[in-house]
N, C-alpha and C. Protein backbone atom coordinates (compact mmCIF):
# COMPACT_ATOMS: atom_id res chain seq x y z
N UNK A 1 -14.76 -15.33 124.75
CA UNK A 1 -14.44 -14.18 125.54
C UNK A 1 -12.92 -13.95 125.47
N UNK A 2 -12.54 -12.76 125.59
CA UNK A 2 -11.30 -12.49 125.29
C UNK A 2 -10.56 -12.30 126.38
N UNK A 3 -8.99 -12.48 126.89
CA UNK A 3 -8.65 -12.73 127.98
C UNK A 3 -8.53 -11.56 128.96
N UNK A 4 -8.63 -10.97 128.17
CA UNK A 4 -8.73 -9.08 129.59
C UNK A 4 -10.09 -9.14 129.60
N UNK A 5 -11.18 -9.55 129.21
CA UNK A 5 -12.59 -9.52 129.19
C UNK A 5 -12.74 -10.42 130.44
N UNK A 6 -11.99 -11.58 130.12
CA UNK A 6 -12.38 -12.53 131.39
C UNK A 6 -11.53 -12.34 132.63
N UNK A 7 -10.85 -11.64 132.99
CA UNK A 7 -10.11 -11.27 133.63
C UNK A 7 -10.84 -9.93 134.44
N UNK A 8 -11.47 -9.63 133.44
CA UNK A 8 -12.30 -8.21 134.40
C UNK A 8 -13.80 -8.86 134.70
N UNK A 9 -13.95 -10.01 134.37
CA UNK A 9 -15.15 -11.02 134.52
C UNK A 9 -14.75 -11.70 136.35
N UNK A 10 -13.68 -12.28 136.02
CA UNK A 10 -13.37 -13.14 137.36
C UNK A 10 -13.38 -11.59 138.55
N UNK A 11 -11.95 -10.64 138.06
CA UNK A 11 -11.81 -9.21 139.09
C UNK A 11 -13.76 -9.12 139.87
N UNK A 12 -14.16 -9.10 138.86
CA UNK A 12 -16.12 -8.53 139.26
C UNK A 12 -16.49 -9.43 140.47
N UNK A 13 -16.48 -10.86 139.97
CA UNK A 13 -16.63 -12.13 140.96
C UNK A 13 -16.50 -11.85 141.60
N UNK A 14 -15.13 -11.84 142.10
CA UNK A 14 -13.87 -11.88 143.48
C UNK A 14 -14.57 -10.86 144.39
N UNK A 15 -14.68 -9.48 143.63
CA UNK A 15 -15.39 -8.16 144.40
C UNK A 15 -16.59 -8.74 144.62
N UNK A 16 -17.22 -9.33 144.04
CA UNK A 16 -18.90 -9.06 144.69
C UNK A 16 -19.04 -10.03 145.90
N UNK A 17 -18.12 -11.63 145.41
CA UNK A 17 -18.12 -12.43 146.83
C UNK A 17 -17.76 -11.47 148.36
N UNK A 18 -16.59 -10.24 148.29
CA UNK A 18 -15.82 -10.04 148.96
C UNK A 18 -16.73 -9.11 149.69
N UNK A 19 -17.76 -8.42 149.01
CA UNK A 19 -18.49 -8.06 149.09
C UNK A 19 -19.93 -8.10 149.86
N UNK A 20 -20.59 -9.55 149.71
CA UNK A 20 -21.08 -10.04 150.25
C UNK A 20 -20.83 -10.50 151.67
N UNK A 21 -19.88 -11.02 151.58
CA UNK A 21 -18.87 -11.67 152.92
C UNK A 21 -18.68 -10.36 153.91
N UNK A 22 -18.31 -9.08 153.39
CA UNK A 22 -18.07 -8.07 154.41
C UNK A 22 -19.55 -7.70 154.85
N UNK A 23 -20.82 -7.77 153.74
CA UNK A 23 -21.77 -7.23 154.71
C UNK A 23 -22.21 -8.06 155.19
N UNK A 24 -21.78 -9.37 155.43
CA UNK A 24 -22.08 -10.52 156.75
C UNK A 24 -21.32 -9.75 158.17
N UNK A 25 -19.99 -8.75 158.16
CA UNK A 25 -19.28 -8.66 158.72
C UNK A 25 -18.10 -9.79 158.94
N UNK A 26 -17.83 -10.31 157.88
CA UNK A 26 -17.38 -11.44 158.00
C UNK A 26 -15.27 -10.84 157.46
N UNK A 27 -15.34 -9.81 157.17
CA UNK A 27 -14.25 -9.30 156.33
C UNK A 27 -13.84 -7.62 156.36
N UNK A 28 -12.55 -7.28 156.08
CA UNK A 28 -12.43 -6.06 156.06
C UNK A 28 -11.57 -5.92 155.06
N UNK A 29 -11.12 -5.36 154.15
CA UNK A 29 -10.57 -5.26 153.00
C UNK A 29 -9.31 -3.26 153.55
N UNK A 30 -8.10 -3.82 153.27
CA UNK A 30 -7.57 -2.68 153.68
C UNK A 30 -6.87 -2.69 151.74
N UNK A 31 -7.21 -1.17 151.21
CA UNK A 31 -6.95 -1.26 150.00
C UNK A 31 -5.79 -0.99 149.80
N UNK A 32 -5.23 0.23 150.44
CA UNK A 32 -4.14 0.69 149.72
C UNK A 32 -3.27 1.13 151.30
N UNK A 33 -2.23 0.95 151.93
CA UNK A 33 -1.77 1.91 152.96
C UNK A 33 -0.56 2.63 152.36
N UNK A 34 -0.21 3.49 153.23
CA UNK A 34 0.91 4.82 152.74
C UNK A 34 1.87 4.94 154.37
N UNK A 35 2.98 4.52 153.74
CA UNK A 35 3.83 4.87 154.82
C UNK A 35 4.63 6.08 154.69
N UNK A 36 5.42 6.07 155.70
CA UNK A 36 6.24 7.32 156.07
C UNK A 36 7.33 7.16 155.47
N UNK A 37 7.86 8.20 154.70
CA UNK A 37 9.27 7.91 153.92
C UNK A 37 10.55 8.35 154.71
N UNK A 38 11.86 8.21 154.62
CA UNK A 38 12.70 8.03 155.42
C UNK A 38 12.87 9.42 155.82
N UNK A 39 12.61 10.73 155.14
CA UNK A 39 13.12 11.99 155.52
C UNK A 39 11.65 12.21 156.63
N UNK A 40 10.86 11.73 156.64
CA UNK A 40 9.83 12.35 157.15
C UNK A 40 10.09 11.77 158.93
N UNK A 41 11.06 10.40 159.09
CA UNK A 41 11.15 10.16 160.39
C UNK A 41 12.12 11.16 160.78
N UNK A 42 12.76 11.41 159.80
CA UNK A 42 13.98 12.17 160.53
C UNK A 42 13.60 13.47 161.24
N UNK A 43 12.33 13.56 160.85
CA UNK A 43 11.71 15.51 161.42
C UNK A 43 10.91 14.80 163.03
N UNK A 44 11.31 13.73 163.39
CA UNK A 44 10.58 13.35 164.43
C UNK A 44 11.67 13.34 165.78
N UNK A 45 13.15 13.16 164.86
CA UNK A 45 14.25 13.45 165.79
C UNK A 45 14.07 14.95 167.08
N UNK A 46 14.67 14.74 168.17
CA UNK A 46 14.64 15.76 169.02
C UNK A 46 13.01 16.27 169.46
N UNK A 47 11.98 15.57 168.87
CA UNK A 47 10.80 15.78 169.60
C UNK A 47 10.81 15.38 170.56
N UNK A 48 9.84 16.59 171.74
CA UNK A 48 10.14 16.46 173.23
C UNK A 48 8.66 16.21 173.82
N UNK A 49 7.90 16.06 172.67
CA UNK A 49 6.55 15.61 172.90
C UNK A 49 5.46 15.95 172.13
N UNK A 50 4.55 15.27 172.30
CA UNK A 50 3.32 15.65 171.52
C UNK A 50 1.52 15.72 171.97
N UNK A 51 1.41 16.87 171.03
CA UNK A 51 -0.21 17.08 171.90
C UNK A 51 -0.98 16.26 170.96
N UNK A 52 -1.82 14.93 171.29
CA UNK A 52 -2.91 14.45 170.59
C UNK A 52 -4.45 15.14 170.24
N UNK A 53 -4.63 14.79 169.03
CA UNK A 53 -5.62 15.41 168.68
C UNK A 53 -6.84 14.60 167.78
N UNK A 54 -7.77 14.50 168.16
CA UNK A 54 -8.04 12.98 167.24
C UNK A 54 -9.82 14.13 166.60
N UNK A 55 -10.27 13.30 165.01
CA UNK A 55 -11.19 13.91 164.57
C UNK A 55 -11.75 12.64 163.20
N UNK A 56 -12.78 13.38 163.21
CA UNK A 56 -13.95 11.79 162.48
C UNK A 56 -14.19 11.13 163.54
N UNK A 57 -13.72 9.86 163.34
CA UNK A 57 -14.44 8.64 164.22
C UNK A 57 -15.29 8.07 163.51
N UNK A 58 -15.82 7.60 164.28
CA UNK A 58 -17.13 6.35 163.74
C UNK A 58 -18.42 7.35 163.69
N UNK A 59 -19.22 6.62 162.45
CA UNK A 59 -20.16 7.39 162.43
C UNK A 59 -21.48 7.02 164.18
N UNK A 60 -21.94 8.23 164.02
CA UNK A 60 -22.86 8.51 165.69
C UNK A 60 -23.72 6.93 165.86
N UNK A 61 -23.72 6.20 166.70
CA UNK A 61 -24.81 5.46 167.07
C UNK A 61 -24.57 4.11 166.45
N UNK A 62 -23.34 4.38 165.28
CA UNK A 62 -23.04 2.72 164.95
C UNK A 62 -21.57 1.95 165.63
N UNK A 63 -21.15 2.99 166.84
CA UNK A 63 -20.20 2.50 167.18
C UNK A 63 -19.75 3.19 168.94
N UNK A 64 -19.14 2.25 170.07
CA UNK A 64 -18.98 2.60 171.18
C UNK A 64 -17.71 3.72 170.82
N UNK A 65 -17.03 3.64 169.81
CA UNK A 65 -15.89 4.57 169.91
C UNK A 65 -16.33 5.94 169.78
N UNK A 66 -15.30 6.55 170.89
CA UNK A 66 -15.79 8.23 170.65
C UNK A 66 -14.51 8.70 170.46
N UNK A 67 -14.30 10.01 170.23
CA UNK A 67 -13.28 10.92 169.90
C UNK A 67 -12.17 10.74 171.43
N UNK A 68 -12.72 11.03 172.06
CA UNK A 68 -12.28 11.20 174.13
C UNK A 68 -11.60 9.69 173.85
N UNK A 69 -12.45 8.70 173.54
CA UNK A 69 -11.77 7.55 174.25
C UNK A 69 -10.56 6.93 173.61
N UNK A 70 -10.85 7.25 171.86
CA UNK A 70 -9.62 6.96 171.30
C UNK A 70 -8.60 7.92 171.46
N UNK A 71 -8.81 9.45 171.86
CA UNK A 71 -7.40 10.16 172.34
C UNK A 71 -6.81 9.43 173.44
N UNK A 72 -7.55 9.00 174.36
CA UNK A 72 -7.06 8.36 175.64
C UNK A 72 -6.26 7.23 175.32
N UNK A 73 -6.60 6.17 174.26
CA UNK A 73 -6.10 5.29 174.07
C UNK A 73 -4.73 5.78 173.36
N UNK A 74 -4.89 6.34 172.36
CA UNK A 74 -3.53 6.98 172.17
C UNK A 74 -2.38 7.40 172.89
N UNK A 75 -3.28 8.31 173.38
CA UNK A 75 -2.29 8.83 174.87
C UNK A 75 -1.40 7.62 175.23
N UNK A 76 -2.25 6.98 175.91
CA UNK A 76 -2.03 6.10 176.92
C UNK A 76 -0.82 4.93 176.12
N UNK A 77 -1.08 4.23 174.71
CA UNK A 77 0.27 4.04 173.83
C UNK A 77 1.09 4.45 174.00
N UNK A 78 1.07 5.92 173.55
CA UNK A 78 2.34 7.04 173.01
C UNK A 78 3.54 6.63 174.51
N UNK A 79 2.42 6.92 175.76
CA UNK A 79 3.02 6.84 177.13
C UNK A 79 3.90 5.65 177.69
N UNK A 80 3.34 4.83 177.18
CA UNK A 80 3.75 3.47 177.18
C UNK A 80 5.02 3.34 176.41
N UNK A 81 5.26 4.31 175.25
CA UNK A 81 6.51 3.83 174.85
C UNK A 81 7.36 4.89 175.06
N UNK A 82 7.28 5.71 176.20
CA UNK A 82 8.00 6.71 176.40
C UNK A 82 8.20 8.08 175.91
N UNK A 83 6.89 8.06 175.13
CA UNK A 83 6.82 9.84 174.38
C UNK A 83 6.00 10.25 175.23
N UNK A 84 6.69 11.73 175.16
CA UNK A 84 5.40 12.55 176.00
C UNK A 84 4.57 12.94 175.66
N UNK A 85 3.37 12.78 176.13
CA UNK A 85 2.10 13.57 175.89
C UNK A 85 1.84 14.46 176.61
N UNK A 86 1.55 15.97 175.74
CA UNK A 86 1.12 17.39 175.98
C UNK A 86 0.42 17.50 176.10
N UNK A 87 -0.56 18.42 176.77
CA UNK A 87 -1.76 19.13 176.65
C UNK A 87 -1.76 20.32 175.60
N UNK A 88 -2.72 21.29 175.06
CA UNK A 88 -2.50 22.35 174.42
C UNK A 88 -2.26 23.31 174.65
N UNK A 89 -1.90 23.69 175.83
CA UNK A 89 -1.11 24.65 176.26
C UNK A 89 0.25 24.46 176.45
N UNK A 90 0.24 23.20 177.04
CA UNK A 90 2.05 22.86 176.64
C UNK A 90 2.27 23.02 175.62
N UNK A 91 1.52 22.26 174.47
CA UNK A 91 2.46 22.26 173.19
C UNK A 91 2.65 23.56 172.84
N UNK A 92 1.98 24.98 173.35
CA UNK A 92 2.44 26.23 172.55
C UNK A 92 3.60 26.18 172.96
N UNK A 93 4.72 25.62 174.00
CA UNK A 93 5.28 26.16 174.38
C UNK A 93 6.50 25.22 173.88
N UNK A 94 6.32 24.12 173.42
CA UNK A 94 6.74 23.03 172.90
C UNK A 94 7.71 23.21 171.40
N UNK A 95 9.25 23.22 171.90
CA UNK A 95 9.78 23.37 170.51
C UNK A 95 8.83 22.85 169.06
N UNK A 96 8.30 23.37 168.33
CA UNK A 96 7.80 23.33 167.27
C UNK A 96 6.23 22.98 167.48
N UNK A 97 5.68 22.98 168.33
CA UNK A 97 4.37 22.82 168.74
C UNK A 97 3.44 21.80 167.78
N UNK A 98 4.45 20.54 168.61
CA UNK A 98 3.89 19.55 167.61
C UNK A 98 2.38 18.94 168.02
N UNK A 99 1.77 18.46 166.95
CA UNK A 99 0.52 17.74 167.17
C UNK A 99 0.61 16.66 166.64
N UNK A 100 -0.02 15.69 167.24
CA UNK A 100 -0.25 14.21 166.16
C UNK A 100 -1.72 14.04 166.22
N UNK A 101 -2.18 14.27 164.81
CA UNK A 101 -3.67 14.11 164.55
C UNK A 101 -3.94 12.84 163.86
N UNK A 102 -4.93 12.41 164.68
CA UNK A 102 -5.64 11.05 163.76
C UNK A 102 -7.33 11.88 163.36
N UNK A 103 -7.11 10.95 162.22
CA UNK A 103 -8.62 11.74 161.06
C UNK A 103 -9.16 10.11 161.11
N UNK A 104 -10.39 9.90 161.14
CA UNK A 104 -10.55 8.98 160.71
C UNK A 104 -12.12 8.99 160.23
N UNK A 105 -12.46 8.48 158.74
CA UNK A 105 -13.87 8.94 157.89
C UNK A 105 -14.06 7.78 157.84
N UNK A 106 -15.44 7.70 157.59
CA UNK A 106 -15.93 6.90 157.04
C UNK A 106 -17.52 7.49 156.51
N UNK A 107 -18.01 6.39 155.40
CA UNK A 107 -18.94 6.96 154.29
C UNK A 107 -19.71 5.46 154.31
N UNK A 108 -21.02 5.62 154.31
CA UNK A 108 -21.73 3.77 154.28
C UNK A 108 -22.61 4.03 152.37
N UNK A 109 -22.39 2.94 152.32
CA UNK A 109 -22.46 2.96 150.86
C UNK A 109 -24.45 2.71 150.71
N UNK A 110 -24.99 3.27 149.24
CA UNK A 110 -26.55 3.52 149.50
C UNK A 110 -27.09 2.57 149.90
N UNK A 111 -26.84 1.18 149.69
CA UNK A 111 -27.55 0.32 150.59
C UNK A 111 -26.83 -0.06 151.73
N UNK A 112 -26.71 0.17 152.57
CA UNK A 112 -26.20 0.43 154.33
C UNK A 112 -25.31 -1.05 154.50
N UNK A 113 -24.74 -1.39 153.18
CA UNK A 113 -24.00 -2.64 154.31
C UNK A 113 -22.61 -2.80 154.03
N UNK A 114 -21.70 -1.30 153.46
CA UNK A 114 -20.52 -1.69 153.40
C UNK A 114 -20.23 -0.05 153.48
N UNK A 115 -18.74 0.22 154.43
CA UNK A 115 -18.70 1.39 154.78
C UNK A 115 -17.27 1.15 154.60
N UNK A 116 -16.99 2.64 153.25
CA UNK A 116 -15.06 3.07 153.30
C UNK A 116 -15.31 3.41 154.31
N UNK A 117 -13.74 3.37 154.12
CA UNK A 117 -13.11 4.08 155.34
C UNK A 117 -11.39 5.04 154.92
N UNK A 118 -11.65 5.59 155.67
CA UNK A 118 -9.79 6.53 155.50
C UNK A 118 -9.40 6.69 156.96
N UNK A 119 -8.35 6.27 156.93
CA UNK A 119 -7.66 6.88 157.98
C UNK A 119 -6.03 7.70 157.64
N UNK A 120 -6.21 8.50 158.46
CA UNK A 120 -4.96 9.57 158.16
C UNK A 120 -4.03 9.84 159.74
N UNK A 121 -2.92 9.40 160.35
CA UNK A 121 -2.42 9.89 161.08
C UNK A 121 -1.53 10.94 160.44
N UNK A 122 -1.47 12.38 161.26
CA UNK A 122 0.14 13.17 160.84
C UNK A 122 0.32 14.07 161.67
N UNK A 123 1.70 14.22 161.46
CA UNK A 123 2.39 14.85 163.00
C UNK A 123 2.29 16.06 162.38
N UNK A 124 1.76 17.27 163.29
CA UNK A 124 2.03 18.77 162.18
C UNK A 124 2.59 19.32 163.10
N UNK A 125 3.66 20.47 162.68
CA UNK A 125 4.95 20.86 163.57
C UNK A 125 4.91 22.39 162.55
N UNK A 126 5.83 23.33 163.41
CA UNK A 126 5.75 24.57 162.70
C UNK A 126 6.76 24.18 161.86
N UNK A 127 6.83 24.87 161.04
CA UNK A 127 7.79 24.83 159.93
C UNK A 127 8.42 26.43 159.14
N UNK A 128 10.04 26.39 159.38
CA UNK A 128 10.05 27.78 158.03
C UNK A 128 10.39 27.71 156.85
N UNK A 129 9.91 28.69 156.10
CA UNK A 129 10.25 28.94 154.90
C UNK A 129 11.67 29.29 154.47
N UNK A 130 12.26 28.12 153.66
CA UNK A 130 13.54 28.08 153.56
C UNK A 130 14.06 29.65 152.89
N UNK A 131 13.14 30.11 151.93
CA UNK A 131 13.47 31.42 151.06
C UNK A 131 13.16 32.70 151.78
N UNK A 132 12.54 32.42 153.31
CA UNK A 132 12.48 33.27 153.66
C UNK A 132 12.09 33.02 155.27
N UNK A 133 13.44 33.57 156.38
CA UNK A 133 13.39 32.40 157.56
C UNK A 133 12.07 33.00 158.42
N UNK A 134 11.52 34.30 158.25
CA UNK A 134 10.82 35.27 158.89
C UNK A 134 9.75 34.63 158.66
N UNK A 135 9.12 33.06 157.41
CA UNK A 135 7.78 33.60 157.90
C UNK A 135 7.85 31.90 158.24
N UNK A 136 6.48 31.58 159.14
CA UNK A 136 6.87 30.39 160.09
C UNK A 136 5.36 29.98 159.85
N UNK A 137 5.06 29.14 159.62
CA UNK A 137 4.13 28.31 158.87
C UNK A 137 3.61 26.67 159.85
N UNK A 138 2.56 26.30 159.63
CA UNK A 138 2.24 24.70 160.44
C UNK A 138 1.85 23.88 158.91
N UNK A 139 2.78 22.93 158.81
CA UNK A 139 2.99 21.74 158.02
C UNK A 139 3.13 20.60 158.72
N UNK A 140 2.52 19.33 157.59
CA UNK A 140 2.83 18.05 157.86
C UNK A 140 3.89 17.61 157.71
N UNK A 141 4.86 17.02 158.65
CA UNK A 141 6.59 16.47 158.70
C UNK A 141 6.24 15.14 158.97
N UNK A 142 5.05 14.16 159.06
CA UNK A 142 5.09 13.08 159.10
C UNK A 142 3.74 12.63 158.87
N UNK A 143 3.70 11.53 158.17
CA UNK A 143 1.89 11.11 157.67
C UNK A 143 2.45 9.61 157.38
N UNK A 144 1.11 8.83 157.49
CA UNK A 144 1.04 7.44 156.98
C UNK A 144 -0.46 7.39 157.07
N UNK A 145 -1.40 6.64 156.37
CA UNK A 145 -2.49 6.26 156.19
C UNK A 145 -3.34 5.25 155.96
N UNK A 146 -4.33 4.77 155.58
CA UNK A 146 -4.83 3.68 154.86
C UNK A 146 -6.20 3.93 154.47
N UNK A 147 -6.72 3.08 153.41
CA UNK A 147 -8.22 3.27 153.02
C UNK A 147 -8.68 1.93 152.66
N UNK A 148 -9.94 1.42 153.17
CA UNK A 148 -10.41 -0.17 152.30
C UNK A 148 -11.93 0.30 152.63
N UNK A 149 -12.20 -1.20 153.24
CA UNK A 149 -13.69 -1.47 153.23
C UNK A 149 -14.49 -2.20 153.88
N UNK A 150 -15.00 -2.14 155.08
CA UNK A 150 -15.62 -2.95 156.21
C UNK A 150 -16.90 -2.80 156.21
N UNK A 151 -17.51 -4.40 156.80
CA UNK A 151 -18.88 -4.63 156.47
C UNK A 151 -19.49 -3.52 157.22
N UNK A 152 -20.80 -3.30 157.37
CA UNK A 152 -21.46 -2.12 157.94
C UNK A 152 -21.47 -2.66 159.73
N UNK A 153 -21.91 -4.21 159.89
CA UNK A 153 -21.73 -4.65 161.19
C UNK A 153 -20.52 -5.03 161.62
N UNK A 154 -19.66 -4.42 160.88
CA UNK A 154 -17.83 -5.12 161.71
C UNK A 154 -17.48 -3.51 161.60
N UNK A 155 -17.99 -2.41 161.81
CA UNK A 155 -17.29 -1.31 161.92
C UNK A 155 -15.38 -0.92 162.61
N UNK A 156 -15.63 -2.07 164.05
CA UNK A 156 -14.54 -2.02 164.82
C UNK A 156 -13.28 -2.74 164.32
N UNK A 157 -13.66 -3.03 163.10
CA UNK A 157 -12.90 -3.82 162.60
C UNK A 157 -11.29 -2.59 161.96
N UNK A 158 -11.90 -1.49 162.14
CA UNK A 158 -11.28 -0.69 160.96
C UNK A 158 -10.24 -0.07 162.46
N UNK A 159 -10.43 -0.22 163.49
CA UNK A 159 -9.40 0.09 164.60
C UNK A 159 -8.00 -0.74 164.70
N UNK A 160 -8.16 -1.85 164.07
CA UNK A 160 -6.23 -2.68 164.14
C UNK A 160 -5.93 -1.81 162.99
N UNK A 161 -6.22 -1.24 161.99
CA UNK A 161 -5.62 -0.24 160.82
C UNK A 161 -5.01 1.20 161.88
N UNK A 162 -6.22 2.02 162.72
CA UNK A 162 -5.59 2.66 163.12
C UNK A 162 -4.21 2.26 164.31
N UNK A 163 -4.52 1.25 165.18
CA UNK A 163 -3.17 0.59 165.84
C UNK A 163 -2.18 0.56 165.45
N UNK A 164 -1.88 0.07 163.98
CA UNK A 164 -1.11 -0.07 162.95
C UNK A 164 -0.23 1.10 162.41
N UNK A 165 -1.11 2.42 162.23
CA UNK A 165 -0.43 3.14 161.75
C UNK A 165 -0.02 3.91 163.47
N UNK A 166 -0.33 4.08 164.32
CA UNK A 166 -0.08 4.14 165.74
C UNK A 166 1.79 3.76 165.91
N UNK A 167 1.51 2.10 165.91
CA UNK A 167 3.10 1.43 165.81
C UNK A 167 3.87 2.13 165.47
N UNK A 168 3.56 2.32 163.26
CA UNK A 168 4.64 3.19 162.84
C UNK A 168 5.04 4.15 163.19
N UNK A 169 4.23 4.88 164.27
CA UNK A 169 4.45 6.56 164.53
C UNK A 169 5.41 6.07 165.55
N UNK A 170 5.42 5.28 166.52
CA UNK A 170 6.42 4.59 167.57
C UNK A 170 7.66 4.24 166.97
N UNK A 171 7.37 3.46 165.85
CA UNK A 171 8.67 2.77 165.51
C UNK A 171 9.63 3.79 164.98
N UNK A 172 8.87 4.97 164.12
CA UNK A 172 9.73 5.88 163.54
C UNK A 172 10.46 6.71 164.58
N UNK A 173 9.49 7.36 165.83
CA UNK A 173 10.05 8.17 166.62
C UNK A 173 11.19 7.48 167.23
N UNK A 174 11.20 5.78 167.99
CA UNK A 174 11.87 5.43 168.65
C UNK A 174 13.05 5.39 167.74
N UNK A 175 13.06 5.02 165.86
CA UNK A 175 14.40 4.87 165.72
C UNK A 175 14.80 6.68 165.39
N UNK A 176 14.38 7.58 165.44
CA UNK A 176 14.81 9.03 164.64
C UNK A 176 15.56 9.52 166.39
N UNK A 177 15.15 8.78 167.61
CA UNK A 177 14.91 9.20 168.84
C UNK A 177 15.64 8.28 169.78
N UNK A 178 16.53 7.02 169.26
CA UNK A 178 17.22 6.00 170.45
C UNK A 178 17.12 6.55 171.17
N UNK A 179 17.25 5.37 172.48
CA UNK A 179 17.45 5.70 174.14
C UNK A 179 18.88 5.91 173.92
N UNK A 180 19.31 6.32 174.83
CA UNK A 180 20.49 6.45 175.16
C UNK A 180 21.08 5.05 176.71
């Protein structure tokens, strides 16, 4: 056997053990994450708050999490570290009418025992068009993400990923945002 042959021989192994092991629920595999690059904290400077907005979730009936309870939990973070949380009527009124949306998918694979997942936090804020200041647009000024792979019975497993990217949204605002 030739050595990239056996090398995509062992790669197969590794996956199918890893594989096995997650649909024990025994594992969660986070594949790839995406952080926030340095210009994107800087659009977080002078935010005076944000309206949460959360969408996906867990699929129906395989999990206690609902949409309500993880906004709450958010909330209730964001609050904790001193950002404000809006309602949607505040935020119209809210320099740049920011939102911070969490997406979170997931897909169970044809035999039911291993489910991607994506998660997407991003802050969307109005934005203008530099070539032209008149027209005023809603863009993403901040994103971080992740995608892997949790057994079908460890679903909750895929919530320290969203925590995670949670932090960064803290850590960025608090440094684009010192106390004084």
């Amino acid at each position: 056997m030739k050595p990239k042959q056996c090398i995509i021989v062992i790669l197969a192994v590794l996956v199918s053990l890893s594989l096995v092991d997650m649909a024990r629920g025994v594992e969660q595999i986070v594949a790839t994450e995406r952080k926030p690059e340095r210009f994107t904290r800087e659009s977080l400077a002078g935010l005076s708050g944000v309206f949460v907005d959360v969408t996906g979730v867990m699929p129906p009936g395989q999990s206690d999490v609902t949409r309500a309870g993880l906004k709450t939990d958010i909330e209730l973070q964001l609050r904790r570290a001193d950002i404000r949380v809006v309602n949607r009527v505040e935020a119209m009124s809210t320099p740049g009418i920011p939102h911070l949306v969490l997406k979170v998918t997931t897909h169970k694979d044809a035999a039911g025992y291993i489910y991607a997942f994506g998660i997407e936090l991003n802050l969307v804020q109005a934005v203008v068009l530099l070539r032209d200041s008149k027209l005023v647009g809603r863009g993403t000024t901040w994103s971080t993400g992740a995608v892997g792979l949790v057994g079908a019975q460890s679903l909750l497993r895929i919530l320290p990923s969203v925590w995670d990217r949670m932090d960064q949204f803290v850590k960025d605002y608090r440094t684009a945002n010192p106390k004084q």
